[in-house]
C-alpha atoms as a PDB file:
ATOM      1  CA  UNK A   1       4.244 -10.442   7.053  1.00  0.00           C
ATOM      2  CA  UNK A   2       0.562  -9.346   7.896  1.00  0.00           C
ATOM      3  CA  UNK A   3      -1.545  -7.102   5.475  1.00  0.00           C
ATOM      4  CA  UNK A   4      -1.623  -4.779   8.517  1.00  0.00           C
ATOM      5  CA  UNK A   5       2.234  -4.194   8.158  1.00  0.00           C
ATOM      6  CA  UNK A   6       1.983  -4.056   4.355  1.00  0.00           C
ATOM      7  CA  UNK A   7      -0.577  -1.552   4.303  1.00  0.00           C
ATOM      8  CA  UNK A   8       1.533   0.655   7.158  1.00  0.00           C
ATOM      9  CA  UNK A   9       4.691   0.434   4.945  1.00  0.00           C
ATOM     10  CA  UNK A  10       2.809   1.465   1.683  1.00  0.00           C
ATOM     11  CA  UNK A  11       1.468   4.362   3.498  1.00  0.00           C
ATOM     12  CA  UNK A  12       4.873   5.475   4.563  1.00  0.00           C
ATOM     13  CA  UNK A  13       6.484   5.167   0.982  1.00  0.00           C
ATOM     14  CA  UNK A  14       3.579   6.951  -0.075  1.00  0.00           C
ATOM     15  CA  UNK A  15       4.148   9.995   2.577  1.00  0.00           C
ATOM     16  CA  UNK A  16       7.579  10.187   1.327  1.00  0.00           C
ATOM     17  CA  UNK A  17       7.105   9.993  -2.381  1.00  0.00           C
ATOM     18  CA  UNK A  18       5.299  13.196  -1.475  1.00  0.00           C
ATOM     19  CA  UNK A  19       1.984  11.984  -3.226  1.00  0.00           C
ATOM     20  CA  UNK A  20      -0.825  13.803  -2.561  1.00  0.00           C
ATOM     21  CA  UNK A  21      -3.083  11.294  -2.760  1.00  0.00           C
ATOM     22  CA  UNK A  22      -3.470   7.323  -2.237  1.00  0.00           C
ATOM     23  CA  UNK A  23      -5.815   4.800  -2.644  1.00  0.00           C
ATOM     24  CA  UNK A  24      -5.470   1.470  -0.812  1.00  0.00           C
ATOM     25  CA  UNK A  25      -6.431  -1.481  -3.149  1.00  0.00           C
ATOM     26  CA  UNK A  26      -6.091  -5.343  -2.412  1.00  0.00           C
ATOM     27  CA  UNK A  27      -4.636  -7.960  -4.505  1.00  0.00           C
ATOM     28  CA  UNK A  28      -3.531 -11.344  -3.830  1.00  0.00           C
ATOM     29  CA  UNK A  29       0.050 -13.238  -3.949  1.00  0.00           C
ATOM     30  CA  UNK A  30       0.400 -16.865  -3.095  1.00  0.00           C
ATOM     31  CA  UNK A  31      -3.031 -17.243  -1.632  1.00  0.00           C
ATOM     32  CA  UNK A  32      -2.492 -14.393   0.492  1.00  0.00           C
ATOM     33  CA  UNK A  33      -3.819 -10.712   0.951  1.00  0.00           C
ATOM     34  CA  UNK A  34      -1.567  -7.805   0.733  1.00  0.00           C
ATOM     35  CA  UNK A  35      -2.295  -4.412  -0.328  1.00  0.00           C
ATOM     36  CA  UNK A  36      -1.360  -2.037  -2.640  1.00  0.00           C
ATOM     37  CA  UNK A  37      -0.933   1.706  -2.769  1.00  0.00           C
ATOM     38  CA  UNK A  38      -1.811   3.598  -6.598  1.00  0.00           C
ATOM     39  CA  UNK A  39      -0.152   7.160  -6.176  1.00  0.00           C
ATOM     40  CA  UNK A  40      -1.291  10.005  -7.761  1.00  0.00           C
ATOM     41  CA  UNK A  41       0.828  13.281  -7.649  1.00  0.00           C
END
């Protein structure tokens, strides 16, 4: 799976969590880059 992906599915669980904001951060699992979403509501 590609960060790109990652970062496209975080944003849709964000949308429907219904937070009103998001921040994208990075972090890294097995050498890899992902991303992470912190919601705030």
């Amino acid at each position: 799976t590609n960060p790109e992906s990652i970062i496209q599915l975080l944003q849709n669980k964000t949308e429907a969590s219904g937070a009103h904001y998001y921040r994208i951060t990075s972090f890294h699992i097995d050498n890899q880059s992902h991303a992470t979403a912190i919601l705030y509501k």
